[in-house]
Structure formats: structure tokens, C-alpha cells
PDB file of N, CA and C in Angstrom:
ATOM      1  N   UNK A   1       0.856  -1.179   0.000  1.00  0.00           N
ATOM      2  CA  UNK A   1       0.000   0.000   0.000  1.00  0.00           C
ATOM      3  C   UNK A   1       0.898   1.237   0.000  1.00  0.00           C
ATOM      4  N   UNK A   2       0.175   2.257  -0.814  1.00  0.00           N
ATOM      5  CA  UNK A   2       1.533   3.252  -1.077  1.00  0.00           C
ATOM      6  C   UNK A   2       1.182   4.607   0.105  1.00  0.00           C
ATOM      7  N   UNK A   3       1.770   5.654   0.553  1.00  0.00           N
ATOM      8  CA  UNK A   3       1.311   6.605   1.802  1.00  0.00           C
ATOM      9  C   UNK A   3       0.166   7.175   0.743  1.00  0.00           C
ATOM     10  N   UNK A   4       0.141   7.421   0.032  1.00  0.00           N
ATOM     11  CA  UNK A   4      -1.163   7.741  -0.889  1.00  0.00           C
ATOM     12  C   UNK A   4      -2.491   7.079  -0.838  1.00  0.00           C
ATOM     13  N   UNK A   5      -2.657   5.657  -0.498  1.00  0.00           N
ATOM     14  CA  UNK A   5      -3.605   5.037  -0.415  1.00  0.00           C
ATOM     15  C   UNK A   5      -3.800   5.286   0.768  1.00  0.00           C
ATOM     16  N   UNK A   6      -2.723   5.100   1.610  1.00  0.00           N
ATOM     17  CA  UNK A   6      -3.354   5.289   3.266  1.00  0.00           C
ATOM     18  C   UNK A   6      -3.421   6.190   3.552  1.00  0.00           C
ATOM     19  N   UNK A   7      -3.219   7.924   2.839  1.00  0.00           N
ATOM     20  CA  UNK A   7      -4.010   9.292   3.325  1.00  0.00           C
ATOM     21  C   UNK A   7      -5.224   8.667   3.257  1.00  0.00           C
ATOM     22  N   UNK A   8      -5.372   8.102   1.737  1.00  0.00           N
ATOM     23  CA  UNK A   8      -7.006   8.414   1.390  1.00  0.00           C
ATOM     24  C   UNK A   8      -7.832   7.231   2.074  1.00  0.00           C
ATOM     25  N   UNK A   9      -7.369   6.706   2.712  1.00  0.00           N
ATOM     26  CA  UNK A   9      -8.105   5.630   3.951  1.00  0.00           C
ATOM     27  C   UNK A   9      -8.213   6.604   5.289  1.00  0.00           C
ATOM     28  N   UNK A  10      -7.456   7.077   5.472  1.00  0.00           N
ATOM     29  CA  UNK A  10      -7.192   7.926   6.830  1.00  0.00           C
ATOM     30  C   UNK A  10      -8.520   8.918   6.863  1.00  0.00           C
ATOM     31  N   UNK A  11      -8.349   9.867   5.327  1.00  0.00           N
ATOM     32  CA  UNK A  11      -9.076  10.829   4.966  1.00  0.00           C
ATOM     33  C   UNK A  11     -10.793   9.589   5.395  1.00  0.00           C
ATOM     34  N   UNK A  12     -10.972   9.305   4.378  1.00  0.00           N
ATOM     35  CA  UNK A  12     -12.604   8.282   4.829  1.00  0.00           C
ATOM     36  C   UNK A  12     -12.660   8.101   5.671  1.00  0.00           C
ATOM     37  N   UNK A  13     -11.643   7.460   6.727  1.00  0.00           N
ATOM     38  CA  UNK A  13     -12.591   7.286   7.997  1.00  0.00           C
ATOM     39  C   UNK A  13     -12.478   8.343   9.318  1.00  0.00           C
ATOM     40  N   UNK A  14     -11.736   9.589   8.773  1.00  0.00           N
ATOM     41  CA  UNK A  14     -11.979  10.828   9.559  1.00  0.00           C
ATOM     42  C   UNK A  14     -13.380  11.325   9.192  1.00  0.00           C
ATOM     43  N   UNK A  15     -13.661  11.183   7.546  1.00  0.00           N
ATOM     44  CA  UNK A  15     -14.801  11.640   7.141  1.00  0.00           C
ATOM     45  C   UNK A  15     -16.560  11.077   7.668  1.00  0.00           C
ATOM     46  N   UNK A  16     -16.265   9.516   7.953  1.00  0.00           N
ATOM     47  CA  UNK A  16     -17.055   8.678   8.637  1.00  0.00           C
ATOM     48  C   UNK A  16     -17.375   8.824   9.917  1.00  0.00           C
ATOM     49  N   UNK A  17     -16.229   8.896  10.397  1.00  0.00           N
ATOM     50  CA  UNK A  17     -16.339   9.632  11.891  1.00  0.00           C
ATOM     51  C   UNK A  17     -17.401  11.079  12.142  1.00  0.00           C
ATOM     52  N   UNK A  18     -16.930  11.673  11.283  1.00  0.00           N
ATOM     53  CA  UNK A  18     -17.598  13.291  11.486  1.00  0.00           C
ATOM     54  C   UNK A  18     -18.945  12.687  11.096  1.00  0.00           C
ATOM     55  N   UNK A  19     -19.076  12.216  10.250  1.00  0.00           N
ATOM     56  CA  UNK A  19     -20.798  12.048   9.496  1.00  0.00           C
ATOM     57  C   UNK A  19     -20.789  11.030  10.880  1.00  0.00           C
ATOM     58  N   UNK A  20     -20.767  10.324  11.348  1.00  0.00           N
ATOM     59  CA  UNK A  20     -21.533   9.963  12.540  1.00  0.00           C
ATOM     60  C   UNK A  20     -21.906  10.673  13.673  1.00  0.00           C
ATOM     61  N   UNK A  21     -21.056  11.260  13.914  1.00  0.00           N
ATOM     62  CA  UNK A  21     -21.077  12.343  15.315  1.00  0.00           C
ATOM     63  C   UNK A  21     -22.278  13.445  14.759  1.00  0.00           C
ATOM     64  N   UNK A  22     -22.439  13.739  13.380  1.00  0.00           N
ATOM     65  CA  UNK A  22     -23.295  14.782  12.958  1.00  0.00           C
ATOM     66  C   UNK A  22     -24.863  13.991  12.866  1.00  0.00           C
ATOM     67  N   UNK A  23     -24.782  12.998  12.535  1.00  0.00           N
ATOM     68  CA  UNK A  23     -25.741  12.043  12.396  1.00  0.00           C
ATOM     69  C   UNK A  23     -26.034  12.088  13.998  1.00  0.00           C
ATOM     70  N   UNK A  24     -25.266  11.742  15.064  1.00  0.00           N
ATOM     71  CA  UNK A  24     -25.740  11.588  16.509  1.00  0.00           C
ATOM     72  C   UNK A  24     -26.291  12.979  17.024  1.00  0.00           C
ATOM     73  N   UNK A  25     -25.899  14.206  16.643  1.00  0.00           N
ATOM     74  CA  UNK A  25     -26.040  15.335  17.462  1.00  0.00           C
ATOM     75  C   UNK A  25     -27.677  15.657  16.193  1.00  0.00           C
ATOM     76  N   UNK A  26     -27.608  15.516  15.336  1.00  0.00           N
ATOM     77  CA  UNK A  26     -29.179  15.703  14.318  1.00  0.00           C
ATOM     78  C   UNK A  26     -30.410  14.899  14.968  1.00  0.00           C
ATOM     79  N   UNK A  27     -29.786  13.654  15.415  1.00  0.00           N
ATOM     80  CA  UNK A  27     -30.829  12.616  16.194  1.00  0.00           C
ATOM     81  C   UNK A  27     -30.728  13.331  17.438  1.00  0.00           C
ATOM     82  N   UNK A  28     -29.935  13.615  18.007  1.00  0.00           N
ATOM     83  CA  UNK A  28     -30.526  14.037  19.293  1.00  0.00           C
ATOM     84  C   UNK A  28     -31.759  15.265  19.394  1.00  0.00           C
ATOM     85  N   UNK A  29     -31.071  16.055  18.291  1.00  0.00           N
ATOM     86  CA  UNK A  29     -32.295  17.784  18.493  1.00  0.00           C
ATOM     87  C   UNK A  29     -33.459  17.162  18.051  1.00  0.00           C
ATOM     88  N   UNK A  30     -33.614  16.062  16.825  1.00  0.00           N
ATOM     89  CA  UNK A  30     -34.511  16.228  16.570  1.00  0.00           C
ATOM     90  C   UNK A  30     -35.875  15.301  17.566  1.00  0.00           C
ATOM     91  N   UNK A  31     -34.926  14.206  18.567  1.00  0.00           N
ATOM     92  CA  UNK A  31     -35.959  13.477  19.768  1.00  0.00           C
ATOM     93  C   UNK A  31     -36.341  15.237  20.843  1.00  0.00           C
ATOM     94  N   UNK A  32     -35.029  15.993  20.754  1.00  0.00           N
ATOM     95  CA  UNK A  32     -35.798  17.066  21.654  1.00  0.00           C
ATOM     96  C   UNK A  32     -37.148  17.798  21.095  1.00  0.00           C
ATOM     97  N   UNK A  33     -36.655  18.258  19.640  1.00  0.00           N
ATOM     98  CA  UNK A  33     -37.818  19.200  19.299  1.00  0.00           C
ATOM     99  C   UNK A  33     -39.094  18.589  18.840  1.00  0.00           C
ATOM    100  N   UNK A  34     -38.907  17.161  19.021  1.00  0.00           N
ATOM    101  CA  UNK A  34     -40.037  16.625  19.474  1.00  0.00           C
ATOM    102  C   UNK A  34     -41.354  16.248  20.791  1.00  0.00           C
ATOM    103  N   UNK A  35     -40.637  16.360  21.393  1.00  0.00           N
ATOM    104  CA  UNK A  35     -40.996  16.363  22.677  1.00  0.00           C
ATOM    105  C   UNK A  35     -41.634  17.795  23.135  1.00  0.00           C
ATOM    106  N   UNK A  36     -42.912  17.308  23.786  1.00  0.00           N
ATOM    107  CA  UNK A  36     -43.757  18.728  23.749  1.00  0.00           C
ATOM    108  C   UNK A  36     -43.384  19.225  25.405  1.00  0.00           C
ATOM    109  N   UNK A  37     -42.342  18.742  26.362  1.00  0.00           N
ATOM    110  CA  UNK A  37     -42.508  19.288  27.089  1.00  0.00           C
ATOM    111  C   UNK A  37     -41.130  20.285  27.150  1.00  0.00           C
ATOM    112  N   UNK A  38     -40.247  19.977  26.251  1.00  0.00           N
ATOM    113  CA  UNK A  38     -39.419  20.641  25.572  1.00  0.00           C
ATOM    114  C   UNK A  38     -39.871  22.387  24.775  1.00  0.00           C
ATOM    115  N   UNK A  39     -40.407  21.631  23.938  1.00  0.00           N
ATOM    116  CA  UNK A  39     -41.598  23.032  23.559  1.00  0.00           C
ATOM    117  C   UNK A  39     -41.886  23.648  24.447  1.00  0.00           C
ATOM    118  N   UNK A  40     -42.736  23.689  24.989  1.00  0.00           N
ATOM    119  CA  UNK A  40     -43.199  24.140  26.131  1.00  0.00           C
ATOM    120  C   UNK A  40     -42.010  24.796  27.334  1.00  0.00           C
ATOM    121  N   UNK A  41     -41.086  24.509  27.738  1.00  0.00           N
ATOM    122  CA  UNK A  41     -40.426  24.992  28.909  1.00  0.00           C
ATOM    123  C   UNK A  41     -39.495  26.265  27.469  1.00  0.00           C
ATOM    124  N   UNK A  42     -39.326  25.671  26.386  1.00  0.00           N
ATOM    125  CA  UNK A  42     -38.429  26.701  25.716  1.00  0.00           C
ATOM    126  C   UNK A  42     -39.191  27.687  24.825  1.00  0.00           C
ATOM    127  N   UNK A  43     -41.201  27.839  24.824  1.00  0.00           N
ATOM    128  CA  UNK A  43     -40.745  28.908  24.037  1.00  0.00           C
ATOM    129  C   UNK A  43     -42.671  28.760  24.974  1.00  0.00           C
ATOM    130  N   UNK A  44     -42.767  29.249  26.062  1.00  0.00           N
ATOM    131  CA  UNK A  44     -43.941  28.902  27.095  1.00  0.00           C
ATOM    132  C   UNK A  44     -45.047  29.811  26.770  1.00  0.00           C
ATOM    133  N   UNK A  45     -44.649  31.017  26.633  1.00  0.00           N
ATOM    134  CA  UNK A  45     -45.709  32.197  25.962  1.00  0.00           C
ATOM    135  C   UNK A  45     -46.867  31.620  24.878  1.00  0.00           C
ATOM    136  N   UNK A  46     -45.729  30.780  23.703  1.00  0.00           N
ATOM    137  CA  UNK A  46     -46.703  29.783  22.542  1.00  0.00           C
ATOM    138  C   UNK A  46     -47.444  29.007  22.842  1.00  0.00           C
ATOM    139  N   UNK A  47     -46.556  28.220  24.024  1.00  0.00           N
ATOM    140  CA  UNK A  47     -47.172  27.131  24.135  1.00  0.00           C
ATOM    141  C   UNK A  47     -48.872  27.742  25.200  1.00  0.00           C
ATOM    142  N   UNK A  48     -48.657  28.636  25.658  1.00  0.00           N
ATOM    143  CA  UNK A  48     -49.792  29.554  26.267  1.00  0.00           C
ATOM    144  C   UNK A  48     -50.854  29.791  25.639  1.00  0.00           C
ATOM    145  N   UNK A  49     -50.543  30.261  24.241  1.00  0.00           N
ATOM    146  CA  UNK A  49     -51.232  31.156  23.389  1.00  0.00           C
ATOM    147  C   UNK A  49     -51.977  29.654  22.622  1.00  0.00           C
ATOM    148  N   UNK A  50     -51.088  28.632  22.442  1.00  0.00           N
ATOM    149  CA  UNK A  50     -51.976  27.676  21.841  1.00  0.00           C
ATOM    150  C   UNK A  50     -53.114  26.741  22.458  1.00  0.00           C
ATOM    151  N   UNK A  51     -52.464  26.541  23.642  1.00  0.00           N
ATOM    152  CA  UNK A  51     -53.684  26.257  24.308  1.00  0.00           C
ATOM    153  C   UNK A  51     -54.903  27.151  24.573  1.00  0.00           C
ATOM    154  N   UNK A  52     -54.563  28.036  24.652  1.00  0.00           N
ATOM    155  CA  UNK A  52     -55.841  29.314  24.847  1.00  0.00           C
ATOM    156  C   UNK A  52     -56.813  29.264  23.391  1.00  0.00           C
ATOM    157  N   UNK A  53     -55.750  29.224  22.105  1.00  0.00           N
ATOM    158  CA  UNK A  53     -56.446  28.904  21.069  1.00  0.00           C
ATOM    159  C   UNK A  53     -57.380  27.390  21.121  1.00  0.00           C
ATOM    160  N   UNK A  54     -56.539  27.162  21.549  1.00  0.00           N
ATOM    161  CA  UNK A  54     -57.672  25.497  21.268  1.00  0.00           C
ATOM    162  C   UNK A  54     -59.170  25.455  22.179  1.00  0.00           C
ATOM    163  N   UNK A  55     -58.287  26.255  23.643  1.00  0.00           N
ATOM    164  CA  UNK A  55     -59.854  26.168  24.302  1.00  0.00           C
ATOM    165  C   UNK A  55     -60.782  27.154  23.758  1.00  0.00           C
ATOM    166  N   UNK A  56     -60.782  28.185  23.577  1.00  0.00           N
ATOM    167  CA  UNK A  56     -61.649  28.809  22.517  1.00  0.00           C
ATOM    168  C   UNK A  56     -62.105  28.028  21.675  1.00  0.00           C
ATOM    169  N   UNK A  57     -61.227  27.296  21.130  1.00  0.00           N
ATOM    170  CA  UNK A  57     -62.053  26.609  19.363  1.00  0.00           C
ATOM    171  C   UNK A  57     -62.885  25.519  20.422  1.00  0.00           C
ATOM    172  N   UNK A  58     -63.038  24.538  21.041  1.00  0.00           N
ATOM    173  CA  UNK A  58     -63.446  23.533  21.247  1.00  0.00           C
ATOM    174  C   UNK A  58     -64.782  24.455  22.200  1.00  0.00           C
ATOM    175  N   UNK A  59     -63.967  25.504  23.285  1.00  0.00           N
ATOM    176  CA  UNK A  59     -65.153  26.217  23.515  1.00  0.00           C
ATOM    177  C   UNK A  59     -66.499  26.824  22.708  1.00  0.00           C
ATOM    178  N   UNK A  60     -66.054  27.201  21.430  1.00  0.00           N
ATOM    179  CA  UNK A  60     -67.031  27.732  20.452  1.00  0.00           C
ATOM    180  C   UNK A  60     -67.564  26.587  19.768  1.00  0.00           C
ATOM    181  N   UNK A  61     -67.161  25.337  19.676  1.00  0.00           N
ATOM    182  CA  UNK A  61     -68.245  23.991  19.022  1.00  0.00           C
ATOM    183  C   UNK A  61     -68.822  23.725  19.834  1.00  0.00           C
ATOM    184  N   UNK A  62     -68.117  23.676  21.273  1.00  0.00           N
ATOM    185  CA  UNK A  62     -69.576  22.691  22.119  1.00  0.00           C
ATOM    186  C   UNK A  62     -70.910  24.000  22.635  1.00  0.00           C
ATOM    187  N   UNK A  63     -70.563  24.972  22.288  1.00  0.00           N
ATOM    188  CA  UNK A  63     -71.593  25.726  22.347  1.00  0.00           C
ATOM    189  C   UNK A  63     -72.554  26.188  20.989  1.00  0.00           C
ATOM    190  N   UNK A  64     -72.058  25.545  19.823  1.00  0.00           N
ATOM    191  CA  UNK A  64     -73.099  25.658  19.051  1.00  0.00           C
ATOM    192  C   UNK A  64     -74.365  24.730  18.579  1.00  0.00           C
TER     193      UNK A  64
END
């Protein structure tokens, strides 16, 4: 094997490495910004305003 082949082995699995770690930190935000109690503690005003919306809406069907 010539030092040429083994940069470009070296190079791939530095590159593999990073795409995993990016792959792990993408999976992680995206189990957070799933999670509604996440929502909720980080943006609470919305999460305020939507519930207020909903009880209104469900308030205005069961009264018609």
C-alpha cells in the first residue's frame, strides 16, 4: 500500500467519523424538538397562546 492510499483511507474514515457524530447530534435535536414538554419549557408564551387557542375553538363547538 503506497502513503497515498493510506491518506485516502485515513481521509474516509476521519470523514465517517464526522458524518456519525453529525448524524448523533441531528438525532438528538430532533428526539428534543419533538418532545412537547421541551416546547413548552423553551418557548412557554406559545405554548400559552396555543392552548388558549384550542380552548376557545373547542369552547365555540360545544356551544353551538
Amino acid at each position: 500500500m503506497t502513503q497515498e492510499t493510506a491518506e485516502i483511507k485515513r481521509n474516509i474514515q476521519r470523514k465517517r467519523h464526522e458524518i456519525d457524530e453529525d448524524i448523533a447530534r441531528l438525532r438528538e435535536e430532533l428526539f428534543q424538538r419533538m418532545d412537547w414538554r421541551w416546547q413548552v419549557r423553551s418557548r412557554p408564551f406559545t405554548a400559552l397562546g396555543v392552548a388558549l387557542a384550542c380552548g376557545l375553538f373547542a369552547g365555540f363547538m360545544v356551544t353551538r
